[in-house]
N, C-alpha and C. Protein backbone atom coordinates (compact mmCIF):
# COMPACT_ATOMS: atom_id res chain seq x y z
N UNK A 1 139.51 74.86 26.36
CA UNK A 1 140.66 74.40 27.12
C UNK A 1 141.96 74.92 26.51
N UNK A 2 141.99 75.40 25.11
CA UNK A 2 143.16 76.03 24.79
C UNK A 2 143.57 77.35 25.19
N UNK A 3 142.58 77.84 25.83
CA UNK A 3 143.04 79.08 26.49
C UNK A 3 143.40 79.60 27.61
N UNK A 4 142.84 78.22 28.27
CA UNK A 4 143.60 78.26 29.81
C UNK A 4 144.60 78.11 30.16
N UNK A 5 144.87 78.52 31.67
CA UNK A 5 146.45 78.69 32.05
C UNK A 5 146.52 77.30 32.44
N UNK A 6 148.07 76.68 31.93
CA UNK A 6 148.24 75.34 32.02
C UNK A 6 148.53 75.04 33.60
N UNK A 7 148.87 76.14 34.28
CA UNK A 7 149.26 76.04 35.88
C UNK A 7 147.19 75.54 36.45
N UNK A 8 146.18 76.00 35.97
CA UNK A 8 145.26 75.91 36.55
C UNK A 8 144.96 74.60 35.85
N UNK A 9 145.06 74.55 34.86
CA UNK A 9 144.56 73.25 34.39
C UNK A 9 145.40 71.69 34.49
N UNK A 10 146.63 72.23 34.93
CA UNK A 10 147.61 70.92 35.41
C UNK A 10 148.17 70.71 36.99
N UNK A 11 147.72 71.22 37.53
CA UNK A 11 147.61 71.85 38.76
C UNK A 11 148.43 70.68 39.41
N UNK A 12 147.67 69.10 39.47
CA UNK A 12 148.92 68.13 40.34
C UNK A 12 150.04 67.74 39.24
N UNK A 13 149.84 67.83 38.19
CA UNK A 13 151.44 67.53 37.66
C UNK A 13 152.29 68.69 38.09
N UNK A 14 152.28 69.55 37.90
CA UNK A 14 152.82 70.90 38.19
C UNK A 14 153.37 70.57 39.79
N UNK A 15 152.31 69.99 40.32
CA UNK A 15 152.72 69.69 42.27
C UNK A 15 154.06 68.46 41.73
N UNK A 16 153.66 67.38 41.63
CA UNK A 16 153.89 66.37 41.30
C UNK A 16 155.76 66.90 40.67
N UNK A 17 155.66 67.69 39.90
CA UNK A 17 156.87 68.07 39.01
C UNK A 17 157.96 69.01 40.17
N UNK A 18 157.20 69.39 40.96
CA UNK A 18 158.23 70.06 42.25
C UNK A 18 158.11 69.66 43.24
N UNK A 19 157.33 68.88 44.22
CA UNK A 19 157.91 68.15 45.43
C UNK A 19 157.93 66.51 45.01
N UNK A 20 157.76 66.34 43.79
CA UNK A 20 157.78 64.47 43.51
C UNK A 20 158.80 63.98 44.42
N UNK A 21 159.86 64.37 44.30
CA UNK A 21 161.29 63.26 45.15
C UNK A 21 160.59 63.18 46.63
N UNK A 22 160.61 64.45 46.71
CA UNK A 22 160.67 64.56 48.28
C UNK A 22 158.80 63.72 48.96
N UNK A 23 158.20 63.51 47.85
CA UNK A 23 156.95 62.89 48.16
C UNK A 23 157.15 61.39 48.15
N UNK A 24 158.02 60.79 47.13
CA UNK A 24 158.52 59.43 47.28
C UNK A 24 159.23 59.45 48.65
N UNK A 25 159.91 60.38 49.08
CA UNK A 25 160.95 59.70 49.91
C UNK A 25 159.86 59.85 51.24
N UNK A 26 159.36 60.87 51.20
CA UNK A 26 158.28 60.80 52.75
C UNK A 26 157.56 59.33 52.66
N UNK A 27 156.81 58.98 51.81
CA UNK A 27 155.66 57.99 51.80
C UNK A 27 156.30 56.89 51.92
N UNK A 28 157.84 56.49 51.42
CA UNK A 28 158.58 55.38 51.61
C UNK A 28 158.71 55.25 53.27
N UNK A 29 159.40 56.85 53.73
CA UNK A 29 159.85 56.22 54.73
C UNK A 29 158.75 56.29 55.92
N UNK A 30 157.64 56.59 55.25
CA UNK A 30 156.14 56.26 56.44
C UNK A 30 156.20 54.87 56.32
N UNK A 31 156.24 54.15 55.12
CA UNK A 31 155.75 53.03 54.99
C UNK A 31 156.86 51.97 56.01
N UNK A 32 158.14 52.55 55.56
CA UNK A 32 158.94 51.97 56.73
C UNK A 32 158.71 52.41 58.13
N UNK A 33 158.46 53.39 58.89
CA UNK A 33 158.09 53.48 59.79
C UNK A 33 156.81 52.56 60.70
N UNK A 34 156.00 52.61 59.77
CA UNK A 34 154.83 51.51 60.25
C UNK A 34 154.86 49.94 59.96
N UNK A 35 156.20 49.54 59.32
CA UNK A 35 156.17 48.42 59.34
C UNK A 35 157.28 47.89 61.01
N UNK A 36 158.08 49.02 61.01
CA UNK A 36 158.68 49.52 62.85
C UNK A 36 157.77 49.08 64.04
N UNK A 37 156.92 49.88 63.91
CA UNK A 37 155.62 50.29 64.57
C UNK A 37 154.90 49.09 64.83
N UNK A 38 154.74 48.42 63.88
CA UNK A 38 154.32 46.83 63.94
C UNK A 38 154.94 46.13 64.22
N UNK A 39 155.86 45.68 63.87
CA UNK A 39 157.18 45.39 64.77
C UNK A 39 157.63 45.35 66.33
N UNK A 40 157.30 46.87 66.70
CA UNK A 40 157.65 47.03 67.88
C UNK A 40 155.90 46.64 69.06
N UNK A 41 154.77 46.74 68.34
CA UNK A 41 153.93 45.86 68.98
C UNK A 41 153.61 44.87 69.09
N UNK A 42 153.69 44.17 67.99
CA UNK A 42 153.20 42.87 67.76
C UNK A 42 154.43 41.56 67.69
N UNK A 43 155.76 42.21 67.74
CA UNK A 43 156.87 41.85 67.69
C UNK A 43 157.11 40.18 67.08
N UNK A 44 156.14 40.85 65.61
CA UNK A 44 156.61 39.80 64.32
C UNK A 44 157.90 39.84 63.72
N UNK A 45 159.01 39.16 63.81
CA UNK A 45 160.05 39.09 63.15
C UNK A 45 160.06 39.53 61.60
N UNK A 46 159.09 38.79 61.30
CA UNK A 46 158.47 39.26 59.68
C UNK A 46 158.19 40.44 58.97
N UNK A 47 157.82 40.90 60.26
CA UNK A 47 157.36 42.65 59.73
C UNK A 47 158.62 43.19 58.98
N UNK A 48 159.80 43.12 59.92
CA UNK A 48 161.46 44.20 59.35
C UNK A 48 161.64 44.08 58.21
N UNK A 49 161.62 43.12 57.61
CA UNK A 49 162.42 42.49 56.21
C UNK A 49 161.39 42.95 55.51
N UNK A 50 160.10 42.82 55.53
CA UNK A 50 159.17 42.95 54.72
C UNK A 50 158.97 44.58 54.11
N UNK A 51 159.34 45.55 55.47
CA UNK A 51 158.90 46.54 55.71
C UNK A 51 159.88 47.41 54.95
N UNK A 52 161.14 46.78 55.16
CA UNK A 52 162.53 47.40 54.15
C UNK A 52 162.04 46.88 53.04
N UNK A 53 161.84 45.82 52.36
CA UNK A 53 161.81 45.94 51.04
C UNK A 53 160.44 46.34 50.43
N UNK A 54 159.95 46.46 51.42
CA UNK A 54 158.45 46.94 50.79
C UNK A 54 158.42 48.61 50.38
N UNK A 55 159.04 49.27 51.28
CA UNK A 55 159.84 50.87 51.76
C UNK A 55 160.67 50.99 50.40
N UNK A 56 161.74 50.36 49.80
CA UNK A 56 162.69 50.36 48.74
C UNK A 56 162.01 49.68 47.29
N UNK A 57 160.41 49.15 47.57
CA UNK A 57 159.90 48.73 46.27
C UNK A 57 159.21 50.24 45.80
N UNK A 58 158.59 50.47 47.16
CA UNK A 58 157.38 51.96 46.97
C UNK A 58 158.63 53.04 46.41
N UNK A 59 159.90 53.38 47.11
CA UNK A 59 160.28 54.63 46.62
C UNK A 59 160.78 54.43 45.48
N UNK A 60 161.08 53.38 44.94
CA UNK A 60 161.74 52.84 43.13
C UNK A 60 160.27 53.40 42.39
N UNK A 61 159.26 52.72 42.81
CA UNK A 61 157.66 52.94 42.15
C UNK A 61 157.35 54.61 42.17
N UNK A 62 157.27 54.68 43.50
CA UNK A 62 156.73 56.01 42.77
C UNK A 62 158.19 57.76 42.21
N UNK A 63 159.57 56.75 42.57
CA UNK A 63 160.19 57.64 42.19
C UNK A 63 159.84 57.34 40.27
N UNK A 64 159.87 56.47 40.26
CA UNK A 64 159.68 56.34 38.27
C UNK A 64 158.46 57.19 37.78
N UNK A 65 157.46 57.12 38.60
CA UNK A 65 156.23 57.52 38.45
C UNK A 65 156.61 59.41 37.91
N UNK A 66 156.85 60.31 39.15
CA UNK A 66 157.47 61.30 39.16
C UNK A 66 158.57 61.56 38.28
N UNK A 67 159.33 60.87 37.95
CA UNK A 67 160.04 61.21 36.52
C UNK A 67 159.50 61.12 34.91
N UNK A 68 158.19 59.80 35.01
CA UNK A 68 157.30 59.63 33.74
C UNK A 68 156.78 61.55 33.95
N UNK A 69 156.40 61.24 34.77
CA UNK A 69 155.32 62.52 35.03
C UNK A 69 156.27 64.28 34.61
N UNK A 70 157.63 63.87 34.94
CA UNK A 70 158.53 64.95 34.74
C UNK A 70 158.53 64.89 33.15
N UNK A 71 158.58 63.89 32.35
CA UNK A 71 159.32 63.59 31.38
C UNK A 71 157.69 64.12 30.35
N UNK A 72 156.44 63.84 30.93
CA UNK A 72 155.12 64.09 30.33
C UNK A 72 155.06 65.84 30.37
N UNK A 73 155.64 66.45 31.33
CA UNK A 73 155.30 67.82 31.55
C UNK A 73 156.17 68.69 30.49
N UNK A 74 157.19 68.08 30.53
CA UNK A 74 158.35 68.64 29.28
C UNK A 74 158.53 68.94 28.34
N UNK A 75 157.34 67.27 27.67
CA UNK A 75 157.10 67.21 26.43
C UNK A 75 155.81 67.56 25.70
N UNK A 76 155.06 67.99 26.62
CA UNK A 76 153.54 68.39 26.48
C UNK A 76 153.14 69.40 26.88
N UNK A 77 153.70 70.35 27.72
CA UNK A 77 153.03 71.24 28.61
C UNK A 77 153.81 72.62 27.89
N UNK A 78 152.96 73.21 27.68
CA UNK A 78 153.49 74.83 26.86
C UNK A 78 154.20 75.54 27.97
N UNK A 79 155.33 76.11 27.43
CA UNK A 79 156.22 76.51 28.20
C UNK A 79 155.86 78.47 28.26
């Protein structure tokens, strides 16, 4: 394993380290979208509120995630 290329052998941090933001912000705002979506069928009052802070818990979560992960590639990964 010390002789391999760290691009083949780190392959989703490497992903992870260049579209991370933009992967938090999609999956947040799916998650808000389908709490919409539910909303607009089932027309639970409950869903909206839930769906925003549920949307603004996920992109805090996995934006930290993507910066651990930035902050692991930096300090570990041969340049």
């Amino acid at each position: 394993m010390d002789n391999q290329d760290p691009v083949r052998v780190y392959s989703m941090l490497l992903f992870l380290v260049k579209h991370g933001d933009r992967l938090a912000w999609i999956v947040s705002v799916g998650a808000l979208a389908l709490g919409i979506v539910y909303w607009a069928i089932e027309q639970a009052v409950w869903a909206l509120p839930i769906s925003v802070i549920g949307a603004i818990f996920l992109y805090v979560l996995l934006k930290s995630y993507v910066e651990m992960v930035r902050l692991i590639v930096d300090m570990m990964l041969p340049k």
